[in-house]
Protein backbone atom coordinates (compact mmCIF):
# COMPACT_ATOMS: atom_id res chain seq x y z
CA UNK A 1 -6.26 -33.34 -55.34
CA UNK A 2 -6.30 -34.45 -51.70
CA UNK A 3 -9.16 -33.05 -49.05
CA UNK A 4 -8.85 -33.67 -45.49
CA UNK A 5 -9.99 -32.18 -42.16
CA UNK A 6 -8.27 -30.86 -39.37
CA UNK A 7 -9.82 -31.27 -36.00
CA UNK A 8 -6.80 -29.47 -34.48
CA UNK A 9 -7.55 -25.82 -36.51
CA UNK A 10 -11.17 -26.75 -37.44
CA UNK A 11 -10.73 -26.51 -41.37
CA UNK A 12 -10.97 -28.64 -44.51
CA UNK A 13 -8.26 -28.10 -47.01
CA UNK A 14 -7.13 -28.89 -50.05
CA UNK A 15 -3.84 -29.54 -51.90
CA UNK A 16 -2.57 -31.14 -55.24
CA UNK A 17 -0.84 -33.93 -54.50
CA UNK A 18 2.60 -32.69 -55.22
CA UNK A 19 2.01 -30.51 -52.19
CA UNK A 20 1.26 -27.23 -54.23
CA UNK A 21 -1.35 -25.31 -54.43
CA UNK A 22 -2.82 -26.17 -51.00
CA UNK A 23 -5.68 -23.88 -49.81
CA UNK A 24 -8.17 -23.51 -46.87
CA UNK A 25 -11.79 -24.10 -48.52
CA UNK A 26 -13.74 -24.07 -45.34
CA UNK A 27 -12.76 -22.83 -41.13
CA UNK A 28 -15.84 -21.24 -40.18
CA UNK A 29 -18.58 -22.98 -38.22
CA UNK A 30 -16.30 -26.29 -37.93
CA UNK A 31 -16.35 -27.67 -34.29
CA UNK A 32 -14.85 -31.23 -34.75
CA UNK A 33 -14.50 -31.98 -38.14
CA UNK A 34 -13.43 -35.73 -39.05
CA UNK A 35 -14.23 -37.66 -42.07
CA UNK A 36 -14.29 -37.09 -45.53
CA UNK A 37 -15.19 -38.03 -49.10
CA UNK A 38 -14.99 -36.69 -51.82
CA UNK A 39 -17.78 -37.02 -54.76
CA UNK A 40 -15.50 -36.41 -58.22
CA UNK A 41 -18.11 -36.90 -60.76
CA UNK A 42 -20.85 -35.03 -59.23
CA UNK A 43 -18.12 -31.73 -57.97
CA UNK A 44 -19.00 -32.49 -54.30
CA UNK A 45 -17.14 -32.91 -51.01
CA UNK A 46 -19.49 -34.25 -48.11
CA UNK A 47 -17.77 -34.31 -44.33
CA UNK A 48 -19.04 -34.99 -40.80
CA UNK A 49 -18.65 -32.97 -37.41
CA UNK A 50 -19.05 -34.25 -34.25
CA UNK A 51 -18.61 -31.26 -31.94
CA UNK A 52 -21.71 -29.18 -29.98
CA UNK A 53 -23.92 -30.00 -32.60
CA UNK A 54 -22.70 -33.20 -34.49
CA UNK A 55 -23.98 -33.21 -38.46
CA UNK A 56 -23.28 -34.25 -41.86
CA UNK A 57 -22.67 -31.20 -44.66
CA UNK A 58 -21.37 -31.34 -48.12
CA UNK A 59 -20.58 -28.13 -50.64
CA UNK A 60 -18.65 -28.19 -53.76
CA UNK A 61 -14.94 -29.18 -54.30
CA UNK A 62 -14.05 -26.00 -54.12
CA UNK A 63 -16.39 -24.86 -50.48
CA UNK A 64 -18.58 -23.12 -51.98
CA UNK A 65 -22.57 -23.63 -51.45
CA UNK A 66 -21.87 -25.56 -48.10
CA UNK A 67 -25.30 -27.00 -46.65
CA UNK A 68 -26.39 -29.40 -43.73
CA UNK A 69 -27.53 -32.87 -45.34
CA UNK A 70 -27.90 -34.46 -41.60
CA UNK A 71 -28.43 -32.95 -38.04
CA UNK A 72 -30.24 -35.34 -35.85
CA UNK A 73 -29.64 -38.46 -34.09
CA UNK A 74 -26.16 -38.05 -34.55
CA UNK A 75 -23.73 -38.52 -31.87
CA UNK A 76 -20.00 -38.74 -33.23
CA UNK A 77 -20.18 -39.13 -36.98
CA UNK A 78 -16.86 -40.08 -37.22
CA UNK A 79 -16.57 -42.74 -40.70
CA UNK A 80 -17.93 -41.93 -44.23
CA UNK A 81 -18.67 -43.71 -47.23
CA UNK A 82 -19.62 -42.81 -50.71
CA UNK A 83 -21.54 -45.39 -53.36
CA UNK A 84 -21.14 -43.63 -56.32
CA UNK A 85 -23.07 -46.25 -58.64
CA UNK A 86 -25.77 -46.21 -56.10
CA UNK A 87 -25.89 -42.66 -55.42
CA UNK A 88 -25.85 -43.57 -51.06
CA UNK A 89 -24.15 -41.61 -48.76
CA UNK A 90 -23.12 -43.98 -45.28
CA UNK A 91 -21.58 -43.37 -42.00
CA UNK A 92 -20.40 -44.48 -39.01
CA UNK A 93 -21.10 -43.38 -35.63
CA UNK A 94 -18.82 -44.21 -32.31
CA UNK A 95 -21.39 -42.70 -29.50
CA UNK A 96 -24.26 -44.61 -30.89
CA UNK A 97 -22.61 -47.65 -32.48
């Protein structure tokens, strides 16, 4: 499957990568989404926003149980990383470098 974000209609979507199948898993409470990565082993999609309120969230592959992992000293979470042998979750920020 491929994930990405749309800053343009504030959603994260998903599609096989034939192009079928595509589907809207999350457009509510979005602001500026941006990156994304996607955890296959563990079922888990983590994603930033940098909008009003900038912060890190993750739910399930499929949008479900969506939760805030990171809400403070954030200014625009814009890059994301995933370690899966280490089990670390890193980002980048462009406001506070």
């Amino acid at each position: 499957n491929l994930y990405w974000t749309d800053t343009g209609t504030d959603r994260i979507e998903v599609t096989r990568l034939n192009g079928t199948s595509r589907k809207i898993l999350i457009s509510e409470n979005l602001d500026e989404p941006r990156a994304i990565v996607v955890n296959p082993v563990m079922g888990y999609m983590y994603w930033t926003d940098w909008g009003e309120s900038p912060k890190i969230e993750c739910a399930y592959l499929d949008g479900s149980e969506r939760r805030v992992l990171v809400n403070t000293s954030l200014g625009w979470p814009n890059g994301l990383a995933l370690d899966l042998e280490k089990d670390k979750l890193y980002w980048g920020d462009a406001k506070t470098d």
